[in-house]
Structure formats: C-alpha cells, structure tokens
Protein backbone atom coordinates (compact mmCIF):
# COMPACT_ATOMS: atom_id res chain seq x y z
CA UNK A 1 -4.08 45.73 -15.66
CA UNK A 2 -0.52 44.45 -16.81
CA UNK A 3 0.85 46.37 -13.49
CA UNK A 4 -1.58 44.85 -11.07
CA UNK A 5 -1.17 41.41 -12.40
CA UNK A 6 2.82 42.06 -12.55
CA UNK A 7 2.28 42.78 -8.73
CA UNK A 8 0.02 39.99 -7.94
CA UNK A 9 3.25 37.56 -9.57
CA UNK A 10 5.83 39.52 -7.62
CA UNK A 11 3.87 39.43 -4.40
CA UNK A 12 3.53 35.36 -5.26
CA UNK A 13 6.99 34.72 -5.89
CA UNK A 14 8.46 36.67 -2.54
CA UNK A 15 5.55 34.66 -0.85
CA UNK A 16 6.92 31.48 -1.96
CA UNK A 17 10.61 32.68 -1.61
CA UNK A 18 9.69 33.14 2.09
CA UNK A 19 8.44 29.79 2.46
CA UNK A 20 11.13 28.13 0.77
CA UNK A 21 13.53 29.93 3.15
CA UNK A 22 11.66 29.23 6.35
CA UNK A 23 11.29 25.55 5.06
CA UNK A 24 14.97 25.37 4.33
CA UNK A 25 15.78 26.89 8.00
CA UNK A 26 13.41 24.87 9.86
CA UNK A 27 13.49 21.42 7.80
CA UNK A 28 15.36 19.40 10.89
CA UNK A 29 12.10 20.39 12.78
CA UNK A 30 10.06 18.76 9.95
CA UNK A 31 12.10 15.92 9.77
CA UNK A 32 12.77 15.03 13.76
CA UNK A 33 10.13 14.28 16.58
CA UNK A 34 11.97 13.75 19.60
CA UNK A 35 10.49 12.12 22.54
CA UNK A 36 11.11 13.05 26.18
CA UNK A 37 12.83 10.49 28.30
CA UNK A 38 12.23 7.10 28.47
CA UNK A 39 11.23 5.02 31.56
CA UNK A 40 13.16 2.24 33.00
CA UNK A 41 12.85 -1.28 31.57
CA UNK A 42 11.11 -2.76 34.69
CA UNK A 43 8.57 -0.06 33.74
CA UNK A 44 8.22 -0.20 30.19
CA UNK A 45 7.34 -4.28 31.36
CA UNK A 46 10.92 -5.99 30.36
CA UNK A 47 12.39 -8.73 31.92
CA UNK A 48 14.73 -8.08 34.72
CA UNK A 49 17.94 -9.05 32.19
CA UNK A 50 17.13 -6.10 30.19
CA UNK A 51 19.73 -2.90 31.80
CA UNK A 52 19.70 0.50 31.10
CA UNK A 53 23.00 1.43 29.47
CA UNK A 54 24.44 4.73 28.40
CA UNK A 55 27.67 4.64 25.62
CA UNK A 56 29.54 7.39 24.03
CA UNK A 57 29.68 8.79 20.19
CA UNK A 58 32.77 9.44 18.19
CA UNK A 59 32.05 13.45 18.87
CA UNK A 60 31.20 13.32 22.37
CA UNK A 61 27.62 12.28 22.63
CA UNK A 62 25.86 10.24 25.20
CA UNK A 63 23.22 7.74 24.17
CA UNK A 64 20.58 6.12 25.98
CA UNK A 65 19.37 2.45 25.76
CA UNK A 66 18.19 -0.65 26.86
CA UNK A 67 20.32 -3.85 26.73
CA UNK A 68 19.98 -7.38 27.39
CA UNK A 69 22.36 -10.49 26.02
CA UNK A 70 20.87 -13.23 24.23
CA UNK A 71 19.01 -15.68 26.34
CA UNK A 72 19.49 -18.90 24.83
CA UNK A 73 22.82 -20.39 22.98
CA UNK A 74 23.01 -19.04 19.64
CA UNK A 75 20.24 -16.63 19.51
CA UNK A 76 21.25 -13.21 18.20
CA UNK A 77 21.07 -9.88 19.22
CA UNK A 78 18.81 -7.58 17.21
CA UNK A 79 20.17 -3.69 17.26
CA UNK A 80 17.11 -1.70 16.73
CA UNK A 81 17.54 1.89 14.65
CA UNK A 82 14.18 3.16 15.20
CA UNK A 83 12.15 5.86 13.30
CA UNK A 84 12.36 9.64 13.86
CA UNK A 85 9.59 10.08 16.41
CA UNK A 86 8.84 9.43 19.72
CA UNK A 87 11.33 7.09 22.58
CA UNK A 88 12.54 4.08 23.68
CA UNK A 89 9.05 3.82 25.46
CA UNK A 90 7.23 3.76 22.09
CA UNK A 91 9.36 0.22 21.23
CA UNK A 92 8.58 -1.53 24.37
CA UNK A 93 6.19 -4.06 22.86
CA UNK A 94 8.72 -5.00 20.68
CA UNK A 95 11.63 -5.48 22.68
CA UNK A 96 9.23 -7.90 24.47
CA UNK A 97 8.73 -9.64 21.51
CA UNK A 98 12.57 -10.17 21.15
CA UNK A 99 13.25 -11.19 24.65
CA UNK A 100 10.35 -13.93 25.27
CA UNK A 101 12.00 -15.67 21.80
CA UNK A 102 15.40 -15.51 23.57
CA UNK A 103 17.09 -12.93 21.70
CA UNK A 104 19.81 -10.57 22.70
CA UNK A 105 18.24 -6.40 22.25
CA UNK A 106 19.93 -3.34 21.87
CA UNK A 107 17.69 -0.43 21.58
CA UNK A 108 18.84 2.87 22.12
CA UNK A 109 17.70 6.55 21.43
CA UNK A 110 19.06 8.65 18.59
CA UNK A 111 20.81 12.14 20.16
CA UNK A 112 18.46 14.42 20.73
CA UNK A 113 15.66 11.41 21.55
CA UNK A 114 14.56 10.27 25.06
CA UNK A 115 17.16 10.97 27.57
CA UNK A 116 20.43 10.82 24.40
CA UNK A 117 22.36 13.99 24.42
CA UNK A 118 22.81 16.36 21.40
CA UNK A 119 20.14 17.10 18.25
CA UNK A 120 19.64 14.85 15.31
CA UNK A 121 21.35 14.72 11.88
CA UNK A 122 22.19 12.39 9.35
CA UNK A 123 25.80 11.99 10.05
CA UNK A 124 24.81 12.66 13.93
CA UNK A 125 22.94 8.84 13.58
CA UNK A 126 25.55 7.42 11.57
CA UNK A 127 27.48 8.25 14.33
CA UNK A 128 25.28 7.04 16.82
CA UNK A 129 24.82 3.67 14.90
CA UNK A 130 28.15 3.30 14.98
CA UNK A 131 28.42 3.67 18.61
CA UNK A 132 25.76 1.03 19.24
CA UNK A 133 27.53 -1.07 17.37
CA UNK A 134 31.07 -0.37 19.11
CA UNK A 135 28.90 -0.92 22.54
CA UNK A 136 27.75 -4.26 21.47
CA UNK A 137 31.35 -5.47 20.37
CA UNK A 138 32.21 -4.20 23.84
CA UNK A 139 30.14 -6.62 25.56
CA UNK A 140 31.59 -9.39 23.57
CA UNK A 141 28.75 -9.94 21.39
CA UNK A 142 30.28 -10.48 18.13
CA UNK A 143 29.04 -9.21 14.40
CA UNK A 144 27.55 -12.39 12.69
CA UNK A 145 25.41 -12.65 15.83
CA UNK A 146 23.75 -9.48 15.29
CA UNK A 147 20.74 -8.39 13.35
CA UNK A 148 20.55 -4.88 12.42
CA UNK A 149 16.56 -3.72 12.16
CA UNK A 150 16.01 -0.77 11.06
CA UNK A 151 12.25 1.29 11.23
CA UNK A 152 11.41 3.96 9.02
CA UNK A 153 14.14 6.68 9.66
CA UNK A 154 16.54 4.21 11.01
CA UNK A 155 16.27 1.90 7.94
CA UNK A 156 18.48 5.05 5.87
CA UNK A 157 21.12 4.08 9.17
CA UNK A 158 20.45 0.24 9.00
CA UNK A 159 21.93 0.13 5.67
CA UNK A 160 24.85 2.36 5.88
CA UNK A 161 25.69 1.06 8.89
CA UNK A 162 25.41 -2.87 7.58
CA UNK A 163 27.36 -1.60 4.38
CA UNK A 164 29.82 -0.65 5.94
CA UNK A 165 29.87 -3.59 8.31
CA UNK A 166 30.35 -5.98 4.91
CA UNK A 167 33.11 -3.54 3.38
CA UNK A 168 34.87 -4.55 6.55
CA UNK A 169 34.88 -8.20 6.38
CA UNK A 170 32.34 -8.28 9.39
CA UNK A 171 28.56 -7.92 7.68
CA UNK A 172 25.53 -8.80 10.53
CA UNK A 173 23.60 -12.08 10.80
CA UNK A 174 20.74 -10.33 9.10
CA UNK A 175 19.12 -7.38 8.05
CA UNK A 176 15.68 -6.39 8.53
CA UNK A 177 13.76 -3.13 6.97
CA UNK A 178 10.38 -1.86 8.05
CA UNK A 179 8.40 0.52 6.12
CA UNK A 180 11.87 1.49 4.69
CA UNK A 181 12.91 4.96 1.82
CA UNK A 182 14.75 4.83 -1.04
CA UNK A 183 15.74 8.49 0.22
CA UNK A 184 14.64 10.69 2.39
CA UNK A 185 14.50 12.98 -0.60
CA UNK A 186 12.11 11.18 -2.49
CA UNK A 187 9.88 10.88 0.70
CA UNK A 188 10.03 14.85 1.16
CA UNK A 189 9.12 15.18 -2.59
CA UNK A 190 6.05 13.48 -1.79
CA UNK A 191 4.95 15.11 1.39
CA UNK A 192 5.90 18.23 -0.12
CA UNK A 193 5.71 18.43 -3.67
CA UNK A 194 5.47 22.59 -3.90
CA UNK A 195 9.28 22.74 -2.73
CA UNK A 196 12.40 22.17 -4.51
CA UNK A 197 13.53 19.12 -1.52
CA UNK A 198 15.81 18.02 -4.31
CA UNK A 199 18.06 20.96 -4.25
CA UNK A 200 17.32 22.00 -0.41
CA UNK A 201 17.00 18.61 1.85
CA UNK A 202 20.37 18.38 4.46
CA UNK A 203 19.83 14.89 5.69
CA UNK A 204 19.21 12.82 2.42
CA UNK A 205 19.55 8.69 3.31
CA UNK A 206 19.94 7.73 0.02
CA UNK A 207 19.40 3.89 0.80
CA UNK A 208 18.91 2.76 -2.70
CA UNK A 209 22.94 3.65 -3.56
CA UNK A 210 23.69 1.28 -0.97
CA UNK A 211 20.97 -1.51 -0.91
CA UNK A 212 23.18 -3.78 -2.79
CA UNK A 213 26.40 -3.92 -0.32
CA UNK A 214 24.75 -4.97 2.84
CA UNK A 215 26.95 -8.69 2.38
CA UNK A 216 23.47 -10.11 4.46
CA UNK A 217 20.27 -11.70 4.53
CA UNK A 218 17.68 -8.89 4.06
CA UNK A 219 14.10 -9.39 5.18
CA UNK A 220 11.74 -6.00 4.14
CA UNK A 221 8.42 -5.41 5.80
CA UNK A 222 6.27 -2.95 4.09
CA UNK A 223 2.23 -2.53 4.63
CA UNK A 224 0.55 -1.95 1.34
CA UNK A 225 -1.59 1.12 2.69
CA UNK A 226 1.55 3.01 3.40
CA UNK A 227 0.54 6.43 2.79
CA UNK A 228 3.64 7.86 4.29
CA UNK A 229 6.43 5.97 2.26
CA UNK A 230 4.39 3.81 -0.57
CA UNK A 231 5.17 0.24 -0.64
CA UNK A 232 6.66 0.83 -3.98
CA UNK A 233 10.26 2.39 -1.89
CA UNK A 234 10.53 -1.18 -0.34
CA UNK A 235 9.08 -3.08 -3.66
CA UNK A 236 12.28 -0.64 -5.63
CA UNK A 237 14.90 -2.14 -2.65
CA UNK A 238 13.63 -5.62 -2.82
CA UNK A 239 13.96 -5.68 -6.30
CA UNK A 240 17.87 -3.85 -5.84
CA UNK A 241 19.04 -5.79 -3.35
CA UNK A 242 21.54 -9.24 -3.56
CA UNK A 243 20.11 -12.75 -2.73
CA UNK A 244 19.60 -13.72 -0.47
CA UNK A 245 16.43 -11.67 0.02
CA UNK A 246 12.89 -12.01 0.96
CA UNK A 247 9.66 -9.60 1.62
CA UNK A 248 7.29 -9.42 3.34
CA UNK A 249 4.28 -7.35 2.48
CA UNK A 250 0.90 -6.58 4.53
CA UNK A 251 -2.24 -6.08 2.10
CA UNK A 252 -3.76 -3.95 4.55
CA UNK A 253 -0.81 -2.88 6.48
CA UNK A 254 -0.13 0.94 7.29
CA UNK A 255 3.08 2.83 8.39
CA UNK A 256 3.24 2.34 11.67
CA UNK A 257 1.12 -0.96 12.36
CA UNK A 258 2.85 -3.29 10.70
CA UNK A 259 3.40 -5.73 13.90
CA UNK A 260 -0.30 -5.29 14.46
CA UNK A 261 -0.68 -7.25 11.08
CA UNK A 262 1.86 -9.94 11.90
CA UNK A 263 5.41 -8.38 11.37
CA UNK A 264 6.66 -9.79 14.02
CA UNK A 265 6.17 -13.28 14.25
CA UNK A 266 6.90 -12.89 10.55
CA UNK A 267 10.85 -11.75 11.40
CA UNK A 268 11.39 -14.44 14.03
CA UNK A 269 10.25 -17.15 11.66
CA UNK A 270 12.72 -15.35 9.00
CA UNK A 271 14.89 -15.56 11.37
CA UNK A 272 14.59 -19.23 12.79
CA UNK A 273 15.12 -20.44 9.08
CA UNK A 274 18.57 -18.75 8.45
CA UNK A 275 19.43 -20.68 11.33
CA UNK A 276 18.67 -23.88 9.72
C-alpha cells in the first residue's frame, strides 16, 4: 500500500512538474493575443484627418498606427496603449470618440499586433511606447499636450512610460487607466492559482512601484464586475497614487465594456475640467 501510494505522489508531482514547465515555456502565448492586420482608417469609419503611419523602435521594429493632430486649438492628443488582444480595428469606436470631441489620436499596435513587426514582451512595449512617444514629438506635438491612456495590458506601459516622462521634466497632460493591474503577477496568481507565477512570470508590470511618479492628473476607470482584474487593483492604485487623482467606477461595469457603461464621456468631461 505505502508503494502504490508513494507512486501515485511521484506520478503527481512529475505531472505537475510537466505542467509547470510547459506553462513556463509557453506563458508569452498565455499572456499575448495578437490580432491580424488592421484595416485602413477610412474603413474602420475615421475621419479623413486620421493617416496611417508606421515609426521605428529603438531595436529595429516597425509599428503600425493611426494618427490624426488635434482638431481644435488646445485640444490634446490622447496616445492609446491598448490591451493584449486583438488590433487597431478592435479600438475604432473609440478613436471616433476622440476625434468628433476634437482631439489629437495616436493609436498604434504593439509588435507582434496587427500589421507591427516583431513578438511581444515587456521591455519589447516599453520600447514601443517609447517610440510612440518619440513619433508624436516628431510631429511637433509637444508633452503637456498629450494624454497617455492606457487599457488593461497597456496600463503596466502607461505608467512606466508617464514615469518616466515626469523623471524627465516633461510628465503628459493627463493620465488615464482602464481596468488597470497592480502587476501582471498578481493577475496571473489569480487566473492561475495552482502555479508558482511568482517565481516563473517573465513580463511582470509591476504598476503599483510606480503609481506614485506619474507627475500627472490620473483618472482610473474600473467596472465593479471585473472578473478578470477585480476592481480592488484600481481601488489599491487610486488609493497609491499623488493628487491630483480621481476614479471612476462602473457598479455594473465588466472588463471590457466599460465605454458601454459611460467611460467615455466620463474621460472627456475629466478632461474638459483640467482645462479649466
């Protein structure tokens, strides 16, 4: 009896061993949904000012986007980091959104996404954040007229990149989170909470370290019924981040319909008001 059940553990644990190791070896598959390429602008129903543009990374990367310049005097430009599924396509409606309020947009697939070149990684988007934001200097559009949104994914790159935006001198207008992580750690724990993600996640995010040194105005959207990433990651930045600050929270409000609920009127009255 003591053998059998002595086999039964040792059968177990090289079971689990396995899984670990194929989890550890495929966990940028887990983490990363690519999309295939996006349509045009004039297809995905923009305004003819909206241009497809293409810029470079620091390590030799192409990225693919959609750009327009503000469209009134002293409206900003919002650079969108978007989450880690799907294309440029899948933001359409809220580029829209941007444009018909007269705002400035530069969205733009990660590498690896839509019709960007290379695969996804955590220093892979820093880089490519930074490259958006070298594009958008390039066109003359300078820092404290840009908003930096972040979605999801992109809100782990939203606040390194407006970090290290205010360690430079140069923070955005604004910030603006939706459905945003503490870490990408802590999400993994809760998706998977058999595996060690601790001790075995690559591409970590750790937002919360940096929450505090974004030198901006910080607006958070976060729905409620999150069952993805629980309200409580955005409640735990809210509550770590500098004034000035503000959230905004939907009671019934899931991951990924936030704007259905009123996000996005929400942000451009945020918005109007720090213009005030």
């Amino acid at each position: 009896m003591g053998r059998l059940v002595m086999g039964f553990l040792l059968a177990a644990g090289l079971g689990y061993a396995l899984v670990v190791a194929g989890m550890y070896l495929a966990q940028r598959r887990f983490q990363y949904h690519p999309g295939p390429p996006a349509g045009s602008p004039s297809a995905a129903g923009l305004d003819d000012g909206v241009a497809e543009v293409r810029f470079g990374t620091e390590d030799g990367e192409t990225l693919a986007g959609w750009f327009a310049p503000p469209g009134r005097a002293g409206a900003p430009t919002v650079v969108y980091f978007h989450g880690n599924a799907g294309n440029l396509d899948w933001l359409a409606d809220k580029a829209r959104h941007f444009r018909k309020a007269g705002l400035g947009i530069l969205f733009f697939d990660w590498r690896g996404f839509g019709a960007s070149s290379g695969r996804p990684t955590e220093q892979g988007l820093y880089a490519d954040g930074r490259a958006a934001l070298a594009f958008l200097a390039g066109q003359g559009i300078a820092r404290a007229d840009q908003v930096f949104y972040g979605e999801s994914l992109g809100t782990g790159v939203a606040t390194l990149m407006a970090a290290e935006a205010a360690g430079a001198g140069a923070p955005p207008r604004a910030v603006v989170l939706e459905a945003p992580f503490t870490s990408a750690v802590a999400v993994g724990a809760k998706v998977y909470p058999w595996l060690p993600v601790g001790w075995l996640m690559h591409d970590r995010y750790p937002s919360l370290g940096r929450i505090d040194r974004l030198g901006a105005p910080l607006l958070i959207l976060h729905g409620e019924a999150d069952s993805l990433i629980p309200v409580s990651h955005g409640r735990t930045l809210l509550a770590a981040a500098a004034e000035p600050k503000a959230g905004w929270f939907a009671p019934a409000g899931e991951h990924a319909d936030l704007w259905d609920h009123g996000a996005g009127e929400a942000v451009l009255d945020w918005l109007r008001g720090l213009e005030r």
